[in-house]
Protein backbone atom coordinates (compact mmCIF):
# COMPACT_ATOMS: atom_id res chain seq x y z
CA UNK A 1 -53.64 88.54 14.53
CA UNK A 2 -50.53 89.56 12.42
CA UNK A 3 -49.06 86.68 13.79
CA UNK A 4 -51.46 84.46 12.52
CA UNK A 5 -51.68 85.90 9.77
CA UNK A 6 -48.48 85.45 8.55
CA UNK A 7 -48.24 81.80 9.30
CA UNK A 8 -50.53 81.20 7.09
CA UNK A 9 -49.28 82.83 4.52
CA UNK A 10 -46.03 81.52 5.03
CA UNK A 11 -47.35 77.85 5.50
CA UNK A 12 -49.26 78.36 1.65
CA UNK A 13 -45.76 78.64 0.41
CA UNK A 14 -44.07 76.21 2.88
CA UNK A 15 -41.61 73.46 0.24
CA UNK A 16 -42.13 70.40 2.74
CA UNK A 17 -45.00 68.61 4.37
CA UNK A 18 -42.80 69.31 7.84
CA UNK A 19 -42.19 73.18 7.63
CA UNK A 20 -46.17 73.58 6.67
CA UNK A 21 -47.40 71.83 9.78
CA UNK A 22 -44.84 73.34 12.30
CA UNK A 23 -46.32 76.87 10.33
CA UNK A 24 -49.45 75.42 10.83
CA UNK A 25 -49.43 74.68 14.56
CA UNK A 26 -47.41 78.25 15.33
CA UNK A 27 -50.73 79.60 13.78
CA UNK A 28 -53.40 77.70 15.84
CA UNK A 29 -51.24 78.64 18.99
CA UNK A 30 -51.42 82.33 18.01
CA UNK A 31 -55.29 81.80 16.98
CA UNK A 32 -55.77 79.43 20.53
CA UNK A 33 -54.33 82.58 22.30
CA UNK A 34 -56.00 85.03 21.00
CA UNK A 35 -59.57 83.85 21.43
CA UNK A 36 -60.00 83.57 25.22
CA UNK A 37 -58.61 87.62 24.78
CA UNK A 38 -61.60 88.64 22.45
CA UNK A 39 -64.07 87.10 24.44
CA UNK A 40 -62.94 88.67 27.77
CA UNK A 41 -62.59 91.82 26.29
CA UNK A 42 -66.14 91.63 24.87
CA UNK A 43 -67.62 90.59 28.35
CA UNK A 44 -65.91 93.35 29.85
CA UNK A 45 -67.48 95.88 27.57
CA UNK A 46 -70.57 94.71 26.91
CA UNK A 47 -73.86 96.21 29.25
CA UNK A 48 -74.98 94.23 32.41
CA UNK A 49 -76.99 91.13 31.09
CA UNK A 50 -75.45 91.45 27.66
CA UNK A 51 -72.09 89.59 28.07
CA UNK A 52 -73.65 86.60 26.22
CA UNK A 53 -74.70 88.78 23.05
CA UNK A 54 -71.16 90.10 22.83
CA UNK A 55 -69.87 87.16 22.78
CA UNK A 56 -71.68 85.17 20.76
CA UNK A 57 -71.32 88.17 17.82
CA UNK A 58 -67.43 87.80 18.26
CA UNK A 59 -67.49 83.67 18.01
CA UNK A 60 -69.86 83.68 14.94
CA UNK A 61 -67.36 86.54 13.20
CA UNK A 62 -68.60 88.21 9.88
CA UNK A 63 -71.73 86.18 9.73
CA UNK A 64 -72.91 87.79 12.73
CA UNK A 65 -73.84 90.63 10.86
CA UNK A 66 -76.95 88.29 9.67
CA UNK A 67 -77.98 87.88 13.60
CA UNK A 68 -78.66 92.29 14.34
């Protein structure tokens, strides 16, 4: 996530249309990467039948916290 993070900040201050989109696609790699890992990781924790709950809360992010 640091990764990704810092593209993106780095891509908000890129001087050319060129440098922001190679930031840009070094983020959604990072971000592409890193998803398939969260949901795993939530399947593997989550109580037998409950895989889907878990992760469905990690996809929808902070507005899961409507969905409790």
């Amino acid at each position: 996530m640091l990764i990704f993070a810092c593209a993106n900040l780095l891509a908000a201050f890129a001087s050319s249309f060129g440098l922001s989109m190679t930031i840009r696609v070094v983020a959604a790699l990072r971000a592409a990467a890193t998803t398939p890992s969260l949901f795993a990781i939530a399947a593997s924790m989550a109580p037998v039948g409950k895989a889907g709950r878990y992760i469905a809360v990690i996809s929808l992010g902070p507005r899961s916290r409507r969905w409790r």
